[in-house]
C-alpha atoms as a PDB file:
ATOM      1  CA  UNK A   1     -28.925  63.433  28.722  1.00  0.00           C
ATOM      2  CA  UNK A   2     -29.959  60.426  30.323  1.00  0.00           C
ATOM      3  CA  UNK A   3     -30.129  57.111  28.427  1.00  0.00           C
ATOM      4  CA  UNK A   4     -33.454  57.337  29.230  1.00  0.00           C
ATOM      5  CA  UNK A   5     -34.294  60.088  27.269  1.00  0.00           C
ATOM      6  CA  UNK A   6     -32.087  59.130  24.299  1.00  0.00           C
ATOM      7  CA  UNK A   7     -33.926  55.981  23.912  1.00  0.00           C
ATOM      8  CA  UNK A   8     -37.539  57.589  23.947  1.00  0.00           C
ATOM      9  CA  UNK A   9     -36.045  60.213  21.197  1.00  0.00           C
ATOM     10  CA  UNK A  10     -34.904  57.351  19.568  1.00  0.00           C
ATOM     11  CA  UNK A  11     -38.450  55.448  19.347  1.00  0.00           C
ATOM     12  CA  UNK A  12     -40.323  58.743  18.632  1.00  0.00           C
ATOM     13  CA  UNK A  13     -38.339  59.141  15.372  1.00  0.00           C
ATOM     14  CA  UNK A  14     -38.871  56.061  13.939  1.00  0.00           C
ATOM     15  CA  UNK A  15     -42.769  56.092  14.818  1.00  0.00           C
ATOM     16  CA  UNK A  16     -43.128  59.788  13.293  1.00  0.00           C
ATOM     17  CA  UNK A  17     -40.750  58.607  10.392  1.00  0.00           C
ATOM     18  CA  UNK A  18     -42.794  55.362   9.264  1.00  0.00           C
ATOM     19  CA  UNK A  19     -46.363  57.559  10.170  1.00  0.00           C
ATOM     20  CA  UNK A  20     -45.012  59.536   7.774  1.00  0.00           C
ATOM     21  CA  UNK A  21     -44.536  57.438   5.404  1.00  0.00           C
ATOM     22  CA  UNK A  22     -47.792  55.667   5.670  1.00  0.00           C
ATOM     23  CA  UNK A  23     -49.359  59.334   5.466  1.00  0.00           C
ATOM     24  CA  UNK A  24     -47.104  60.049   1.892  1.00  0.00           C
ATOM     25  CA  UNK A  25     -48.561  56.626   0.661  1.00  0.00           C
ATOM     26  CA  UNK A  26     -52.151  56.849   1.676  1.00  0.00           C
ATOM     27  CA  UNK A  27     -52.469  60.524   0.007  1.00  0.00           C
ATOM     28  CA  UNK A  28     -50.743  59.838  -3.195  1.00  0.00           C
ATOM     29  CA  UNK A  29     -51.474  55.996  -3.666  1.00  0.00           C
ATOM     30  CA  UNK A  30     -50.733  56.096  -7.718  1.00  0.00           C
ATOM     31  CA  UNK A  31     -47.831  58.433  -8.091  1.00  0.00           C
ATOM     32  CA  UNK A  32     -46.119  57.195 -10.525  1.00  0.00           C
ATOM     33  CA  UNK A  33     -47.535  53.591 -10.816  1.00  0.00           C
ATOM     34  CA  UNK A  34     -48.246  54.546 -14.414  1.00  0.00           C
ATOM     35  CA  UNK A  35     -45.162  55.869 -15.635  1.00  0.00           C
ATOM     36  CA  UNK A  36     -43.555  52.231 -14.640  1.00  0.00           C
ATOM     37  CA  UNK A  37     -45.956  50.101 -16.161  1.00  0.00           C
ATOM     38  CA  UNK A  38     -45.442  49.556 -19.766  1.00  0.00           C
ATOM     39  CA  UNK A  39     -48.912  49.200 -21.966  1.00  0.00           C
ATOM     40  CA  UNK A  40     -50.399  45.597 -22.542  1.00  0.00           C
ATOM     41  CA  UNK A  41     -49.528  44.684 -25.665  1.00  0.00           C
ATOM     42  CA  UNK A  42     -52.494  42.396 -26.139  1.00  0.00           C
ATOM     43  CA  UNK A  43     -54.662  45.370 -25.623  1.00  0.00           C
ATOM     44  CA  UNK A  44     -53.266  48.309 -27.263  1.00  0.00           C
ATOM     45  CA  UNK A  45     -52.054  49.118 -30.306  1.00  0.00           C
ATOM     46  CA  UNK A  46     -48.149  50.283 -30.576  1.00  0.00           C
ATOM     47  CA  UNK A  47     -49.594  53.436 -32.303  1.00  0.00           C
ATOM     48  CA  UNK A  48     -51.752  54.265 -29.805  1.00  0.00           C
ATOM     49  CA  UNK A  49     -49.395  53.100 -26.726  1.00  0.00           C
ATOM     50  CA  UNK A  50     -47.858  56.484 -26.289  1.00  0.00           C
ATOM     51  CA  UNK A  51     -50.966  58.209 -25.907  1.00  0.00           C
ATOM     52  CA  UNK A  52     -52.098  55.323 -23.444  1.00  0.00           C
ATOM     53  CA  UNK A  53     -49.743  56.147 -21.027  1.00  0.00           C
ATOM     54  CA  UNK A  54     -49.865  60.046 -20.410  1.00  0.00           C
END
């Protein structure tokens, strides 16, 4: 194998590995965005938090 070649191997899996992970991100924007962010506690109730967030 020619340096060459090693290098374009190189650059093609770091393209296909950050267009994949633009691909992951576009199709499943919120994925778990909601589990992370804890209820506003000016705007809901404690009671009522827990069934806020499912």
């Amino acid at each position: 194998m020619t340096s060459r070649t090693l290098m374009v191997g190189v650059i093609c899996v770091v393209v296909g590995s950050i267009l994949s992970i633009l691909v992951v991100q576009y199709y499943s924007p919120n994925e778990g965005s909601n589990s992370t962010t804890p209820p506003d506690p000016l705007v809901v109730a404690p009671e009522n938090a827990a069934e806020q967030t499912k």
